[in-house]
Protein backbone atom coordinates (compact mmCIF):
# COMPACT_ATOMS: atom_id res chain seq x y z
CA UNK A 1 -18.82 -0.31 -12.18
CA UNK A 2 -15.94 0.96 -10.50
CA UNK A 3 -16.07 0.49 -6.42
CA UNK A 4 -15.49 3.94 -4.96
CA UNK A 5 -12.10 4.16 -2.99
CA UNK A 6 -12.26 7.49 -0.49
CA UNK A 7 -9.06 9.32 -1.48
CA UNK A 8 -6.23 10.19 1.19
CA UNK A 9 -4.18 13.02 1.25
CA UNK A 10 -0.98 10.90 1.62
CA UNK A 11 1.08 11.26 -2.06
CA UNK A 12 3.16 7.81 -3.50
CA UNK A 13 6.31 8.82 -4.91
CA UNK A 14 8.16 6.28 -6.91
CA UNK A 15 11.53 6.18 -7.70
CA UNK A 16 12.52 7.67 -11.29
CA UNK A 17 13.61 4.86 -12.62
CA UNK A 18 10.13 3.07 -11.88
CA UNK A 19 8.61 2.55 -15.23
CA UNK A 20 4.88 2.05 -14.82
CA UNK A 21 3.22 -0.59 -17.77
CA UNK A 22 -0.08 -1.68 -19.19
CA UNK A 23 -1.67 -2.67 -21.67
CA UNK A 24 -5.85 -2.70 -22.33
CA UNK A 25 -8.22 -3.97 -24.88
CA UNK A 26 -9.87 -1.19 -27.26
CA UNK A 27 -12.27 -0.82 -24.03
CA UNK A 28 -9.68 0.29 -21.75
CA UNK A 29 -9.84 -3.18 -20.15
CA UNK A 30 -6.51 -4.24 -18.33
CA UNK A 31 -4.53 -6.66 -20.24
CA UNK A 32 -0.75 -6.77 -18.93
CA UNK A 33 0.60 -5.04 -15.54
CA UNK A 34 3.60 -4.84 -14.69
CA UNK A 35 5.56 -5.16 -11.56
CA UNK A 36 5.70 -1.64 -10.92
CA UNK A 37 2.09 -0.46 -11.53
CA UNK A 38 0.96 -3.32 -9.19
CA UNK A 39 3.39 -1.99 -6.50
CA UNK A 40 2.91 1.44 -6.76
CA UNK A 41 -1.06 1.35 -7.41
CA UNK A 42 -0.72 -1.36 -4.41
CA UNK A 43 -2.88 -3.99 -6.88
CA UNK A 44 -2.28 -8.03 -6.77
CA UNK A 45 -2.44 -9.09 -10.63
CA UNK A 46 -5.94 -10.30 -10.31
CA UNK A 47 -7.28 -7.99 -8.99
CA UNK A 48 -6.10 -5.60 -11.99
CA UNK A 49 -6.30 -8.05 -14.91
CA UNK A 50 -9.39 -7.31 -17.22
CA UNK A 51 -10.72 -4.60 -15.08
CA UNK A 52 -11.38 -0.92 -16.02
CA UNK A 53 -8.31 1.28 -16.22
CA UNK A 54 -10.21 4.10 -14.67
CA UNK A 55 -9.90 1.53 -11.49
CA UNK A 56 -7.01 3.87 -10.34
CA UNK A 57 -8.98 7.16 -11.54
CA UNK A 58 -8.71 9.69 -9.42
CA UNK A 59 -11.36 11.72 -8.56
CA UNK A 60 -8.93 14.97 -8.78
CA UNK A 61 -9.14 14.46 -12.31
CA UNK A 62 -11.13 16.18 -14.60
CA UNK A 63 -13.59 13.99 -17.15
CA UNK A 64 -12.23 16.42 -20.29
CA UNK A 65 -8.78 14.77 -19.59
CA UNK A 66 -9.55 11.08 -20.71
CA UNK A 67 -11.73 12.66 -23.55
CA UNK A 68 -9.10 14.15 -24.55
CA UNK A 69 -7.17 10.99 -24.45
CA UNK A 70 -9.88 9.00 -25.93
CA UNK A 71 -10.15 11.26 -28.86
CA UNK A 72 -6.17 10.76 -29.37
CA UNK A 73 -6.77 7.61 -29.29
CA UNK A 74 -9.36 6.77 -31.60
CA UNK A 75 -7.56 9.43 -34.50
CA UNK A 76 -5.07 6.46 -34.01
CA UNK A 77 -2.12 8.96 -32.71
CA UNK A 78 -0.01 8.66 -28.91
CA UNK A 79 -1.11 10.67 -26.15
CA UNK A 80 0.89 11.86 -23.53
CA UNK A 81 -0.25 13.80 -20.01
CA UNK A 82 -0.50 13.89 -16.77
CA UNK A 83 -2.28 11.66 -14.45
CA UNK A 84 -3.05 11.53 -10.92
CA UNK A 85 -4.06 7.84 -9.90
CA UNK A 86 -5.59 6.56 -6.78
CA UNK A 87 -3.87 3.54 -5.29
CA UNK A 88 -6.33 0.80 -3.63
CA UNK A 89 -5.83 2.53 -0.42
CA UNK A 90 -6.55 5.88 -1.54
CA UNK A 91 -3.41 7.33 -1.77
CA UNK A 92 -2.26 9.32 -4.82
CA UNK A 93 0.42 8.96 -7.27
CA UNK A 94 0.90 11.52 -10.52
CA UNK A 95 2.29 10.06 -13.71
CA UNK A 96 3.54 11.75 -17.31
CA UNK A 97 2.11 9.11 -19.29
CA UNK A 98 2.86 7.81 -22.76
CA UNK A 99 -0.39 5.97 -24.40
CA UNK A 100 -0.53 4.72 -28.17
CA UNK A 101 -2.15 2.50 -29.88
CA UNK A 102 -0.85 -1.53 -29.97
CA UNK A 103 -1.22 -2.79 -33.12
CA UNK A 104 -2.01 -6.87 -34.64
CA UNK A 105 0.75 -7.42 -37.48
CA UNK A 106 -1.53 -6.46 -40.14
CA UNK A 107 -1.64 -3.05 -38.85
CA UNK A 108 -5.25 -3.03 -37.26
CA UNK A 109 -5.27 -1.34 -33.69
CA UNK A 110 -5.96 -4.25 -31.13
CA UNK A 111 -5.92 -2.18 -27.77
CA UNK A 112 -3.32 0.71 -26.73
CA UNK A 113 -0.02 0.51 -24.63
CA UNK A 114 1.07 3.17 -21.87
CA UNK A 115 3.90 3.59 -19.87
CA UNK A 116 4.10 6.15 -17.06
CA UNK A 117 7.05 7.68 -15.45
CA UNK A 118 7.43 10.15 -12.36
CA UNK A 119 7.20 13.83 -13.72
CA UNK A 120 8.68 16.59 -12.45
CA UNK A 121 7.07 18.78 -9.41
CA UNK A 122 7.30 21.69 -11.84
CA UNK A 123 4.98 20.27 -14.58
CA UNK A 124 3.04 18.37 -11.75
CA UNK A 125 2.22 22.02 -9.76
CA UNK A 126 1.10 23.66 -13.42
CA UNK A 127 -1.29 20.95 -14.65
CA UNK A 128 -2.97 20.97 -11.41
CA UNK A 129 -4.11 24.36 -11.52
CA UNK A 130 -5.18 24.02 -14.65
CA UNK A 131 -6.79 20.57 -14.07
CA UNK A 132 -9.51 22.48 -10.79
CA UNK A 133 -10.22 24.61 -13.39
CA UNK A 134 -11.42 22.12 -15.83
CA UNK A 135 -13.01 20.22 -12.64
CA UNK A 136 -14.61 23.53 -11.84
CA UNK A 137 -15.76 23.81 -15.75
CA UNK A 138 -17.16 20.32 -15.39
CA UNK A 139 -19.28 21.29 -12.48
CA UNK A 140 -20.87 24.24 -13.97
CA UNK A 141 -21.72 22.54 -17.25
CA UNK A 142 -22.98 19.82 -15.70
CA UNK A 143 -22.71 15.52 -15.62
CA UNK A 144 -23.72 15.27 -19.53
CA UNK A 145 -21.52 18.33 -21.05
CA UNK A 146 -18.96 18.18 -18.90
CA UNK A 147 -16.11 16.58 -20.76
CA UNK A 148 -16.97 18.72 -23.47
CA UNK A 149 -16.79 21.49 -21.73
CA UNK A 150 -13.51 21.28 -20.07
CA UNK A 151 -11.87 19.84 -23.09
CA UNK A 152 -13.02 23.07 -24.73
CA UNK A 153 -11.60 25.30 -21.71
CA UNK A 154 -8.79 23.61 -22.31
CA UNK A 155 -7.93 24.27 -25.78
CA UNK A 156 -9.03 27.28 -25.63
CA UNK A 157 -6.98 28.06 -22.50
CA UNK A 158 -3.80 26.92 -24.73
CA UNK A 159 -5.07 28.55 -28.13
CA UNK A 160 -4.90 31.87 -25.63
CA UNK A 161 -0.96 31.06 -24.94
CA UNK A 162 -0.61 30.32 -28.10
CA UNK A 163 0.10 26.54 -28.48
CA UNK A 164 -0.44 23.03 -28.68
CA UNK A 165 -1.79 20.69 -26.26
CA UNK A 166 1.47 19.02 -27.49
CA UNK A 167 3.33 21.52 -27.11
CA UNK A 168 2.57 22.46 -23.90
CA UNK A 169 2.72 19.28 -22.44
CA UNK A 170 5.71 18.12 -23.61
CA UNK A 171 7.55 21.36 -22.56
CA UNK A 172 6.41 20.93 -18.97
């Protein structure tokens, strides 16, 4: 179970060169860090190392998101999105993240790979509006259709503007 961490209002911004790295199991169990996320997150190794990835969920973040990426995932295709993280101080960081799945050298998926990057304040100020929306979504449906539901709002949300999740992702 994931030990609750009371969020700040205080924001982490990391240089855009920072290059943020992991590596989990098929669980979403932490198998490589690297220097970076430990910094930034403000994690020793150990404390990191075979633990949950949703250890730097934020609670700003709507459930639908990581179905989202979980259903990516498990069609066996890369996700990217946005991400706000809570370091182990409760401070917040955002991330355009890259996921996709690491595979054993006959081909079989073994666990998935991400690597996170800065994103712009542009992208950062749209997904967040649409992100309380979903986390409003969530609430009304409720703890058990929650995910579902926002994931819905989503796509439908996009369907409306006439694209992608893809799409409009990658051209924030």
């Amino acid at each position: 179970m994931k030990a609750k961490t009371a969020p700040t209002q205080r924001e982490i911004k990391f240089d855009e060169n920072d290059v943020i790295v992991s590596k989990t199991d098929l669980t979403g169990r932490i198998t490589y860090a690297n220097r970076a996320f430990m910094r930034i997150a403000n994690y020793p190794e150990k404390a990191l190392l075979y633990k949950q990835h949703n250890l730097v969920r934020h609670p700003d973040m709507p459930r639908g998101a990581f179905k989202l990426l979980w259903d990516t995932l498990k069609a066996e295709r890369e996700f990217f999105g946005y991400v706000k993280n809570i370091t182990s101080e409760g401070d917040y960081y955002w991330v355009f993240a890259n996921v996709t799945p690491d595979r054993d050298a006959q081909g079989k998926v073994v666990g998935y790979f991400s690597v996170r990057r800065r994103p712009r304040p542009s992208a950062v100020a749209t997904i967040e509006s649409i992100y309380r929306e979903m986390l409003e979504v969530e609430r009304r449906a409720g703890p058990a259709q929650a995910p579902e539901a926002s994931v819905s709002f989503l796509l439908e949300k996009l369907k409306s503007l006439e694209t992608s999740y893809d799409r409009f992702i990658l051209s924030l």
